[in-house]
Protein backbone atom coordinates (compact mmCIF):
# COMPACT_ATOMS: atom_id res chain seq x y z
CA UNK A 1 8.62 15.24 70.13
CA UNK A 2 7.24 18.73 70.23
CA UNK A 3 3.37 19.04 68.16
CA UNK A 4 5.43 20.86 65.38
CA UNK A 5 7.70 18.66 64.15
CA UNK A 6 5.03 16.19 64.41
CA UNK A 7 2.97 18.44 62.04
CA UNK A 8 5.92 18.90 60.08
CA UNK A 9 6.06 15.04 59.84
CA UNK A 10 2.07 14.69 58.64
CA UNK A 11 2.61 17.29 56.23
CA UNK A 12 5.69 15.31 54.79
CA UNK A 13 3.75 12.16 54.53
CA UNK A 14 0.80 13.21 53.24
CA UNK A 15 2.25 15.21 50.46
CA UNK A 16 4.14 11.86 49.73
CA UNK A 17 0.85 9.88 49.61
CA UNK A 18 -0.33 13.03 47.41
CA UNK A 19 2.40 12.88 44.95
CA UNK A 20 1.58 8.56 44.66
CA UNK A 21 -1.89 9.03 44.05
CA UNK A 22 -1.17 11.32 41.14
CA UNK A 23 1.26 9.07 39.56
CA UNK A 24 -0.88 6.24 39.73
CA UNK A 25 -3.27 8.67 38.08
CA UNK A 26 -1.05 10.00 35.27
CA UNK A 27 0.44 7.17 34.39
CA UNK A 28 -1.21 3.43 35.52
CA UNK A 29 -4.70 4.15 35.59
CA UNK A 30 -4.22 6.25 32.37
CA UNK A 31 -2.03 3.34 30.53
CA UNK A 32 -4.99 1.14 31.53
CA UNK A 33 -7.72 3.19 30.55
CA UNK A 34 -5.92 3.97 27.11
CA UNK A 35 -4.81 -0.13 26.43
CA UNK A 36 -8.26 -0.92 25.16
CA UNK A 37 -7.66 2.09 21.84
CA UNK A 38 -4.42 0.56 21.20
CA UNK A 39 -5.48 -3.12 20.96
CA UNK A 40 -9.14 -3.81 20.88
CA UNK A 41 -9.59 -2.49 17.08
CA UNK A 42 -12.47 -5.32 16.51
CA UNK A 43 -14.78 -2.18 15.07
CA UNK A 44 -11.79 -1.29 12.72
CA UNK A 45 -11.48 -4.58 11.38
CA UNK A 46 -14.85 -4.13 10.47
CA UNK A 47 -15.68 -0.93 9.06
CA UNK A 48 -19.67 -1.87 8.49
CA UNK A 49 -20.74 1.93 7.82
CA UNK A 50 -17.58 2.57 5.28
CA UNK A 51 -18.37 -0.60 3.43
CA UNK A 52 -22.17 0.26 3.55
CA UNK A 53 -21.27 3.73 2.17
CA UNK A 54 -18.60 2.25 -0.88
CA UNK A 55 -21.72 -0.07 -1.83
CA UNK A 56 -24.20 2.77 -2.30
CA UNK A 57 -21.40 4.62 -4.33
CA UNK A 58 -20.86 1.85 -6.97
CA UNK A 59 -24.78 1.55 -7.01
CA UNK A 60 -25.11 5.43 -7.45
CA UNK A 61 -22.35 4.79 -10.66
CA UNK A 62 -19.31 6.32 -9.43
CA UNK A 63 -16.78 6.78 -11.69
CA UNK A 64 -13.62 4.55 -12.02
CA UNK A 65 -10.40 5.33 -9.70
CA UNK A 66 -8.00 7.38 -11.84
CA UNK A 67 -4.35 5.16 -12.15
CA UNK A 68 -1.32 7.30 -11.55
CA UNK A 69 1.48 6.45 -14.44
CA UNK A 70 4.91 7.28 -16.13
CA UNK A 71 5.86 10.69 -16.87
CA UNK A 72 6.46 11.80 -20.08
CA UNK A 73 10.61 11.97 -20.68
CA UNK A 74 12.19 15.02 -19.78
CA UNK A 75 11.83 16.09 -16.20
CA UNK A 76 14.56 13.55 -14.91
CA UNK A 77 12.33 11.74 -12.04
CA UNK A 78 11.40 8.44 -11.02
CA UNK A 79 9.19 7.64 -7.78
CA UNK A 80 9.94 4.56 -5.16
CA UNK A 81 6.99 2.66 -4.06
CA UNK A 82 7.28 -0.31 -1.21
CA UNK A 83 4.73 -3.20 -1.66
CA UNK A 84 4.33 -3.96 2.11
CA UNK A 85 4.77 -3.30 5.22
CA UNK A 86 8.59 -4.22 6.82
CA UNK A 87 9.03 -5.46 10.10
CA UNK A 88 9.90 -2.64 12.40
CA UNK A 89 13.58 -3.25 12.59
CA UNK A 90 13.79 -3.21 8.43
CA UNK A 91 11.28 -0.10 8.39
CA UNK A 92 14.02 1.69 10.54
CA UNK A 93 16.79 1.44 8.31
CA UNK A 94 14.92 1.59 5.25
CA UNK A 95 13.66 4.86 6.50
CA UNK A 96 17.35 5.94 6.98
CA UNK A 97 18.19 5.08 3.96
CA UNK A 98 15.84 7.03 2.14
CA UNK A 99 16.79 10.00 4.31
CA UNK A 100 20.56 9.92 3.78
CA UNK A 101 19.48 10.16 0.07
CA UNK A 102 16.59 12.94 0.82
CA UNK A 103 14.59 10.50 -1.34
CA UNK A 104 10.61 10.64 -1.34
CA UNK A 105 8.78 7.45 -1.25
CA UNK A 106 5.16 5.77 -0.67
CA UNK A 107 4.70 2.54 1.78
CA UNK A 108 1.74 0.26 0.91
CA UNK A 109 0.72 -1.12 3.67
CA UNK A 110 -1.37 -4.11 4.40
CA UNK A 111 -4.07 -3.45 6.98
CA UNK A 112 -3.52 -6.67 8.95
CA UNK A 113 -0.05 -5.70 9.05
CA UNK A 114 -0.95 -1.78 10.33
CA UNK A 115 -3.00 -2.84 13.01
CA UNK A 116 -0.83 -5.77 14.31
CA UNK A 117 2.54 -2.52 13.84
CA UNK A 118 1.65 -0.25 15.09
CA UNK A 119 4.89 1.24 15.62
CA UNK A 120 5.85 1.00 12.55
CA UNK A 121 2.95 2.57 10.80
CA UNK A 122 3.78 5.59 13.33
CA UNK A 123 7.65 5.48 12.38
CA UNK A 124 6.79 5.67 8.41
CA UNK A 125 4.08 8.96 9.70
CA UNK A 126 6.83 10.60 11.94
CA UNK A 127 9.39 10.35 8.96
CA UNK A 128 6.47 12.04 6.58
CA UNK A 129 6.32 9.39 4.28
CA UNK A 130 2.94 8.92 2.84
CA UNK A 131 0.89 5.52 3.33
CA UNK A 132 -1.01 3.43 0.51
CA UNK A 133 -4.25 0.69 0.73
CA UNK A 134 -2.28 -2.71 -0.19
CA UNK A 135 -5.50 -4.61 0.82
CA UNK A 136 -5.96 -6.04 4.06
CA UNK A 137 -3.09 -8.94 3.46
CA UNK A 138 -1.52 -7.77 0.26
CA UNK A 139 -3.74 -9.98 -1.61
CA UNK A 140 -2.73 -10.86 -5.10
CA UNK A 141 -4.91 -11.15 -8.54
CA UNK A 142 -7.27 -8.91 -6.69
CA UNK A 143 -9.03 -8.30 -10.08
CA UNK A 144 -9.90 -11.88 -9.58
CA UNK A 145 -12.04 -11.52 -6.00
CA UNK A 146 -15.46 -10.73 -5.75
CA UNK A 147 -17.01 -7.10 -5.27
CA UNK A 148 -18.06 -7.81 -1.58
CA UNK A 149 -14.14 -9.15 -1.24
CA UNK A 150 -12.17 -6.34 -3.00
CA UNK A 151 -15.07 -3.42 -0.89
CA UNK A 152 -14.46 -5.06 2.79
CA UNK A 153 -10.38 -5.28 2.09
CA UNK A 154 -10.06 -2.04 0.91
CA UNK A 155 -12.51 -0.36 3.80
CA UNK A 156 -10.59 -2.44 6.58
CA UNK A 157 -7.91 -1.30 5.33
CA UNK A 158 -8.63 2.70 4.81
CA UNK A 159 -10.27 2.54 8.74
CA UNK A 160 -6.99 0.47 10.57
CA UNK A 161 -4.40 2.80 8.88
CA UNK A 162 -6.74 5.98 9.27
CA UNK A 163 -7.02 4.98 13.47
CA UNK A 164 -3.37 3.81 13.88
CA UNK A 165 -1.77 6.64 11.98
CA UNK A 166 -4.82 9.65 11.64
CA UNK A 167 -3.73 9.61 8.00
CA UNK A 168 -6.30 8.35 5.50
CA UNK A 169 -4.27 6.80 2.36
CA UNK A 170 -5.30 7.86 -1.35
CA UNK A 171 -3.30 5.70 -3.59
CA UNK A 172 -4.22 1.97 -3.67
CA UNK A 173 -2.36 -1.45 -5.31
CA UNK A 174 -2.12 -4.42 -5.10
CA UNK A 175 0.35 -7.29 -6.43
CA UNK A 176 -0.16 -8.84 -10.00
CA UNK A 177 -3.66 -7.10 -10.41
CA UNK A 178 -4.85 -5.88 -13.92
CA UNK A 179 -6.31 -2.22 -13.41
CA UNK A 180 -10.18 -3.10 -14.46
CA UNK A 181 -12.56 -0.44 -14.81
CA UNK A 182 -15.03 -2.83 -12.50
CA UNK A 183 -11.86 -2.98 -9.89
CA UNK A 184 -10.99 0.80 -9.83
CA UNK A 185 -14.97 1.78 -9.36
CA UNK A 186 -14.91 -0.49 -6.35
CA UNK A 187 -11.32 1.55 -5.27
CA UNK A 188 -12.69 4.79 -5.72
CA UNK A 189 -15.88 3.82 -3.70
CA UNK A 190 -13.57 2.47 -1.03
CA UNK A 191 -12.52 6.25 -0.46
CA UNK A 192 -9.50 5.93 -2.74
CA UNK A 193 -9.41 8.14 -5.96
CA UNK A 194 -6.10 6.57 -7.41
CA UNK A 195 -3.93 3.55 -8.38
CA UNK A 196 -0.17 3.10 -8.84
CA UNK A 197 1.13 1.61 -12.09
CA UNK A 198 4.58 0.88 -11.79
CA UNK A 199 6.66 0.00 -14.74
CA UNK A 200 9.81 -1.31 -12.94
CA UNK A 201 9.82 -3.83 -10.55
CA UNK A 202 13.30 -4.37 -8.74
CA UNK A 203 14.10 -8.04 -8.59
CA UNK A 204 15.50 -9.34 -4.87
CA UNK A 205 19.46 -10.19 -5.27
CA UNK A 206 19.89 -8.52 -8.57
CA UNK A 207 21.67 -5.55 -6.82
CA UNK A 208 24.24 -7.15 -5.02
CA UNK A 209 27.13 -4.70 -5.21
CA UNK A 210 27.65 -0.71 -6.67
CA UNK A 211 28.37 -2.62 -10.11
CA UNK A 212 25.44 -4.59 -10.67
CA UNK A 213 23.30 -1.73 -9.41
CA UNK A 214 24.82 1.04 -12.02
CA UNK A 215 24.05 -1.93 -14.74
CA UNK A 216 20.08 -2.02 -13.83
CA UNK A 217 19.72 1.12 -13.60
CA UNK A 218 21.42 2.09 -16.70
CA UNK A 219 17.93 0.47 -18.18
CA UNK A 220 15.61 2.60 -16.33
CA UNK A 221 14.14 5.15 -17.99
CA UNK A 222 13.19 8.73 -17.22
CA UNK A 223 9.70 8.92 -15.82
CA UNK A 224 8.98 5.53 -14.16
CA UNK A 225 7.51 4.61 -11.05
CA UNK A 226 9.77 1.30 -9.24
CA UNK A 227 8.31 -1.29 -7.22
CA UNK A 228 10.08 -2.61 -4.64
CA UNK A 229 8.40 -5.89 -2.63
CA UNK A 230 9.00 -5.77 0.93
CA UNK A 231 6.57 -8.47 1.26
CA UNK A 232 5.65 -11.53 -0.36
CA UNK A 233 2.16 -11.58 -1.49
CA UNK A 234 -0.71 -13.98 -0.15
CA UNK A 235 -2.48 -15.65 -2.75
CA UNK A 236 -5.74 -17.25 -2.77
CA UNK A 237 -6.53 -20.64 -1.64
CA UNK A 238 -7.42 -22.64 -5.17
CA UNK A 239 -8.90 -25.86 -2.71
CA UNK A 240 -11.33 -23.32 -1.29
CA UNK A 241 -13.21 -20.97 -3.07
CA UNK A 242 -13.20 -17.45 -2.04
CA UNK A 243 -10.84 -18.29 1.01
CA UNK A 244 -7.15 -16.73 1.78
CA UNK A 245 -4.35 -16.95 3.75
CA UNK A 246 -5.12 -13.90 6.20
CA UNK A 247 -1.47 -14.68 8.00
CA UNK A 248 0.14 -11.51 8.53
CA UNK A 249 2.74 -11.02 5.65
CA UNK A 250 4.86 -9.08 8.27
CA UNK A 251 6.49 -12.40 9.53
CA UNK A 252 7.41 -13.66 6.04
CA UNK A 253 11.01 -11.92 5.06
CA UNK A 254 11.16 -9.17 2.71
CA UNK A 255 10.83 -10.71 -0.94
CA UNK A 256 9.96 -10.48 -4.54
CA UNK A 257 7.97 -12.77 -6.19
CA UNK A 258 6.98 -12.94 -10.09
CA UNK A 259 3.59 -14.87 -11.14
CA UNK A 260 3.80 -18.43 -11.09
CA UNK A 261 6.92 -18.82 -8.92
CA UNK A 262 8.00 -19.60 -5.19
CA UNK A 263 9.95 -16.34 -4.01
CA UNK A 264 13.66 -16.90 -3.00
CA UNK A 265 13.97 -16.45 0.96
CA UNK A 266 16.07 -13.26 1.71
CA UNK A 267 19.85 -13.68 1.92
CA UNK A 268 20.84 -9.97 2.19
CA UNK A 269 19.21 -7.05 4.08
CA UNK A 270 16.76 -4.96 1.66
CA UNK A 271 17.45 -1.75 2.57
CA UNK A 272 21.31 -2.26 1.58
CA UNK A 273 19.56 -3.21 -2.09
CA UNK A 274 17.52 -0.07 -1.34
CA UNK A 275 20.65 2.00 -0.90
CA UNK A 276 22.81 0.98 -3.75
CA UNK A 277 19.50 1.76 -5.77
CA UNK A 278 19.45 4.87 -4.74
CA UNK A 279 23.13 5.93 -4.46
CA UNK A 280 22.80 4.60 -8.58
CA UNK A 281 19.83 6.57 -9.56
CA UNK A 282 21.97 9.51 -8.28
CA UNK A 283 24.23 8.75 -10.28
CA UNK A 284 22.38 8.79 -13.48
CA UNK A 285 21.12 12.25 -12.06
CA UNK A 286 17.68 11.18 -10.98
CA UNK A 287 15.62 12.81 -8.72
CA UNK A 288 13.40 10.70 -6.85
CA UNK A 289 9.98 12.15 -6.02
CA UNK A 290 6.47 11.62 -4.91
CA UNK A 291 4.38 9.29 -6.64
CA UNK A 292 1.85 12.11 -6.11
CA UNK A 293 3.21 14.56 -8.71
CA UNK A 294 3.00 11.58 -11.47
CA UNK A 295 0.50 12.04 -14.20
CA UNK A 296 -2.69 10.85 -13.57
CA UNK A 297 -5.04 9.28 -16.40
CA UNK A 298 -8.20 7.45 -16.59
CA UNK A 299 -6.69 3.99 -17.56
CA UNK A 300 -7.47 1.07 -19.68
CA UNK A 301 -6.37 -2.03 -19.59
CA UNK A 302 -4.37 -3.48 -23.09
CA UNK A 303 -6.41 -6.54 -22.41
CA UNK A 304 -9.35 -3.96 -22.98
CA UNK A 305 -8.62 -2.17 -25.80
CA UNK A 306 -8.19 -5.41 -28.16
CA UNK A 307 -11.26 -6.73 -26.88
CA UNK A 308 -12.47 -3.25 -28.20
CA UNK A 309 -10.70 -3.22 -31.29
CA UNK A 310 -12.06 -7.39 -31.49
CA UNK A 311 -15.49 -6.01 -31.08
CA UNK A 312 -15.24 -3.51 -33.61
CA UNK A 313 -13.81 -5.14 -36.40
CA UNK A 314 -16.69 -7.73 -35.85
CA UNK A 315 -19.25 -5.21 -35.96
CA UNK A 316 -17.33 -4.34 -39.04
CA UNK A 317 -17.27 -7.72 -40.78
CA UNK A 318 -20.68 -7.94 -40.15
CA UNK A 319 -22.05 -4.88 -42.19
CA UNK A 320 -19.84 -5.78 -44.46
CA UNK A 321 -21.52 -9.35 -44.84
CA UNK A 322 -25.16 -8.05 -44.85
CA UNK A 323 -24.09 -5.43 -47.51
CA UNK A 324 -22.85 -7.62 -49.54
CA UNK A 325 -25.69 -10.25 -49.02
CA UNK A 326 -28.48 -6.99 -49.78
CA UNK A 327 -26.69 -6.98 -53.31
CA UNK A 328 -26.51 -10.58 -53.56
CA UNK A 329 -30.39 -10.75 -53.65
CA UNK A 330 -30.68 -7.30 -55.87
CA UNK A 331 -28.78 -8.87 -58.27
């Protein structure tokens, strides 16, 4: 063999070995290097410096989280919110769903759920739907928890969806919790400046064909925001004080449950509910937009306002009393 084809040879082998060493670079070593930003999120779960910075905001008096509510009648719009995060394979065809209707609609996610889904939480972001705080497990009566709870849910929360998605939500809620003005300080200190309000929350297995659909939505009025539960929520542990259920609400099936009672278990897929929803709402000429572009107010509570009104009259009844005792002893 003459010295240039065994040249010819070396060159031939060593650009082989050239082009392996490159792969291994581009695409093992770099997987490897990159596996630790994909799973180790410890320092997200934790978010020390965002819950030391919500504290020194409610100290400082920050004011309350404004709550995002009906419209007023005449614009012919609703908005579609979804209480939890689905499983990926759900998320999918939700998301088509709400495409093939070119509907708008805001996912509140759970932050145990967004860092254990990633995918998903990047499949709701590629489809440009927004993302909402639904507490670190979608914790329910969250009026109910301590300060120190409600600030290191929320901040977990706002840091895990902020790193898996490089989207920082706005709009907080959580299920069967009463909009305090203590609550929505500690919401706006946790970075987010509003609340949801719905006023119609979609029952599972109530829209089980076209027909039954057109019939609930024929009692849906112009201007509301509807809840729909992909999730069922996790409620306090009454044996332990302070303790939850921190199971990730992403393997429970896609429910809804009212106060008080054990949710059904899912017997038909919820984005079929979603789409005869939809597909009715369209009928009745709806347009279905962004929770965004709903009024926002500085709330408070009903509970409030007759504790107000209690307060007052009291007041009242007690001029009233010394007045009439001041004449009693004049007379």
């Amino acid at each position: 063999m003459s010295y240039k084809k065994i040249a010819v040879i070396a060159g031939l082998v060593i650009l082989v070995v050239c082009g392996c060493l490159v792969y291994l670079r581009d695409h093992v070593l770099v997987e490897n290097r990159d596996i630790p930003e994909l799973t180790d999120i410890s320092a997200a779960y934790q978010a020390n410096e965002e819950i030391a910075t919500a504290k020194s905001k409610l100290e400082e008096g920050i004011a309350p989280a404004e709550v995002i509510t009906t419209l007023p009648a005449g614009g012919n719009c609703v908005a579609i919110v979804i209480d939890g995060l689905p499983d990926r394979p759900l998320a999918a065809r939700m998301v088509d769903v709400l495409q093939k209707h070119h509907a708008e609609a805001t996912f509140f996610v759970e932050g145990q759920n967004a860092a254990d889904d990633v995918e998903t939480i990047r499949l709701l972001r590629d489809a440009g739907f927004e993302l909402g705080n639904y507490t670190f497990v979608g914790l329910a009566g969250f009026d109910n928890v301590s300060q120190d709870k409600q600030i290191q849910e929320l901040c977990r929360t706002q840091k895990i969806v902020s790193v898996r998605s490089a989207f920082i939500p706005t709009l907080f809620r959580a299920p069967r919790t009463v909009f305090t003005d203590a609550l929505l300080q500690t919401v706006h200190a946790a970075g987010l400046p509003y609340a949801v309000k719905e006023n119609v929350r979609v029952p599972r297995h109530v829209l089980g064909d076209d027909a039954a659909a057109d019939a609930y939505v024929a009692g849906i009025v112009d201007g509301s925001i509807i809840a729909i539960s992909a999730n069922r929520p996790v409620e306090r542990k009454a044996d332990t004080e302070g303790k939850i259920d921190e199971r990730p609400a992403i393997d429970m099936k896609p429910t809804i449950q009212d106060a008080g009672e054990q949710a059904p278990l899912e017997t038909e897929d919820l984005a079929n509910e979603l789409d005869r929803l939809l597909t009715a709402l369209e009928k009745r000429g709806f347009k279905i937009m962004n929770v965004n572009g709903f009024r926002k107010i500085r709330y408070i509570p009903a509970n409030a306002t007759v504790a107000a009104e209690q307060a007052a009259s009291a007041v009242s009844k007690d001029a009233a009393e010394k007045t009439q005792g001041g004449e009693a002893d004049g007379q």
